[in-house]
Protein backbone atom coordinates (compact mmCIF):
# COMPACT_ATOMS: atom_id res chain seq x y z
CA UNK A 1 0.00 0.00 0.00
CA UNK A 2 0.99 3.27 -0.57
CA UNK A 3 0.92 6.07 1.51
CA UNK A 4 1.13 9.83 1.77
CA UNK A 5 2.05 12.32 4.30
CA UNK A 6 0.70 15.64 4.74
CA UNK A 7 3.68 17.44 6.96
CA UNK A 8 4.83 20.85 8.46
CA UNK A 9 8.03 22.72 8.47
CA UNK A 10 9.39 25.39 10.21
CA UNK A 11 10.98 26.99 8.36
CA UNK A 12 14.29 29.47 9.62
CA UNK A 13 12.44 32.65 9.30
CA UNK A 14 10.07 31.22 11.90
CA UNK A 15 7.39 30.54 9.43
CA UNK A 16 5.53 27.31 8.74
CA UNK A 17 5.06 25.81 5.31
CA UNK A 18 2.54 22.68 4.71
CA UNK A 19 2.70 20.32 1.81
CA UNK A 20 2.11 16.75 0.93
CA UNK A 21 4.75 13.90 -0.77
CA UNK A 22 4.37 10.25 -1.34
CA UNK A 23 7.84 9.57 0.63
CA UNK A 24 8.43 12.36 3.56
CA UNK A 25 12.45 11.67 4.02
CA UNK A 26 12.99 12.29 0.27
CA UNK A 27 10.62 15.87 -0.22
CA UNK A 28 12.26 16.95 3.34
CA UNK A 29 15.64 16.45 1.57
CA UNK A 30 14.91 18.34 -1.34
CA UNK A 31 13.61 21.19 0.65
CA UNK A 32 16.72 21.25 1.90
CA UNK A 33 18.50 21.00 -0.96
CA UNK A 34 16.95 24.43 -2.64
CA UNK A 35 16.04 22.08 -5.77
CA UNK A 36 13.32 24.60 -6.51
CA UNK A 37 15.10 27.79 -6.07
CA UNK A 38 11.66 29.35 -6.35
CA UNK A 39 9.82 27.82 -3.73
CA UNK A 40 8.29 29.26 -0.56
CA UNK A 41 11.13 26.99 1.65
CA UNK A 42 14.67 27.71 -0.98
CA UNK A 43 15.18 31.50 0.85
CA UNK A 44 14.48 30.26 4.29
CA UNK A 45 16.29 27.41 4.74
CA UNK A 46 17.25 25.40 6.91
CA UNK A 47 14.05 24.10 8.05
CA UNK A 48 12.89 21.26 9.98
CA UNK A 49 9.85 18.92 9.50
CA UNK A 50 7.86 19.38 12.87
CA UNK A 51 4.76 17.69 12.11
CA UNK A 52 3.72 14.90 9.90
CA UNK A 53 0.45 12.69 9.10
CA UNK A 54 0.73 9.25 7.16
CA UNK A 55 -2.65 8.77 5.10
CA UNK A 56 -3.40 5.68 3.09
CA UNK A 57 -5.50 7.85 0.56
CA UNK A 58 -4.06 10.70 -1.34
CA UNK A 59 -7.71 12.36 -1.51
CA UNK A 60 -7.76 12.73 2.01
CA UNK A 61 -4.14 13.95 2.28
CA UNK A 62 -4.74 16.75 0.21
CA UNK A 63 -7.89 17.42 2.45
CA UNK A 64 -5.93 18.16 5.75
CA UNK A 65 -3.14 19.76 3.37
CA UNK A 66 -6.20 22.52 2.35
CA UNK A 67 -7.79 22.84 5.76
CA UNK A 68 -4.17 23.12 7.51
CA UNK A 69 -3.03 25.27 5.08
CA UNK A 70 -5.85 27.49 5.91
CA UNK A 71 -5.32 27.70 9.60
CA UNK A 72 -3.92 30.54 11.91
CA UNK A 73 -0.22 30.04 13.06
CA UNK A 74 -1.68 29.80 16.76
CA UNK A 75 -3.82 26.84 15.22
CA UNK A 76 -0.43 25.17 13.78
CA UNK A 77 1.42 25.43 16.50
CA UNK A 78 -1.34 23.59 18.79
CA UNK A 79 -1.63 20.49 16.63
CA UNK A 80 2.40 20.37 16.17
CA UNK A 81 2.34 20.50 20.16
CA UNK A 82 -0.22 18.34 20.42
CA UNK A 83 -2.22 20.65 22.66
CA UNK A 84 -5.53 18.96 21.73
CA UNK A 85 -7.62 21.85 24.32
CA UNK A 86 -5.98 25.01 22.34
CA UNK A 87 -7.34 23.21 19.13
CA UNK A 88 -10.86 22.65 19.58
CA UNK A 89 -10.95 26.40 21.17
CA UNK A 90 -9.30 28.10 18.59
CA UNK A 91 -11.64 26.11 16.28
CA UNK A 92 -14.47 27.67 17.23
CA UNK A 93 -16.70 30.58 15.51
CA UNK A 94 -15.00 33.90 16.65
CA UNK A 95 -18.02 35.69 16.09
CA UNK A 96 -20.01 33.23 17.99
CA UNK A 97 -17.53 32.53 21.13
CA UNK A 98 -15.01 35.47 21.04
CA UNK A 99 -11.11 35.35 20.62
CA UNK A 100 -9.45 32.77 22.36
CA UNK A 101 -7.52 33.61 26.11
């Protein structure tokens, strides 16, 4: 079976950048590598892989690679810490239950 991994890096300017890749150890490497010179990660490299999922489905990777990708950085950084509380709060309405403590 094949899989896929969505995954997160933090990158050295402190940002995050989410993708997707059929074998994790290889796309990390060419991150690292600057093979694209014109990608988001080539001008702020190093960065490290902080968060990955392994999906059997490539339909559903590219689902959590959309609706991450779409996420505040506080939102990130609580399912790379796996602070399960932060994430259900700060996935709630705004409008409907304010700004988050």
């Amino acid at each position: 079976m094949k899989f896929y991994y969505v995954y997160i890096l933090l990158c050295s300017d402190n940002s995050y950048y989410t993708g997707i890749t059929n074998d994790i150890e290889k796309r990390v490497s060419e991150h690292q590598s600057k093979r694209s010179r014109d990608s988001y990660t080539a001008s702020r490299l190093p960065v490290k892989l902080v968060w990955n999922l392994k999906c059997g489905n490539p339909i559903d990777a590219i689902k959590v690679e959309k609706q991450i990708k779409g996420w505040s950085r506080r939102k990130k950084e609580a399912l790379i810490n796996e602070n399960w509380q932060d994430l259900v709060q700060l996935s709630k309405n705004y409008t409907q239950f304010g700004k988050p403590k």
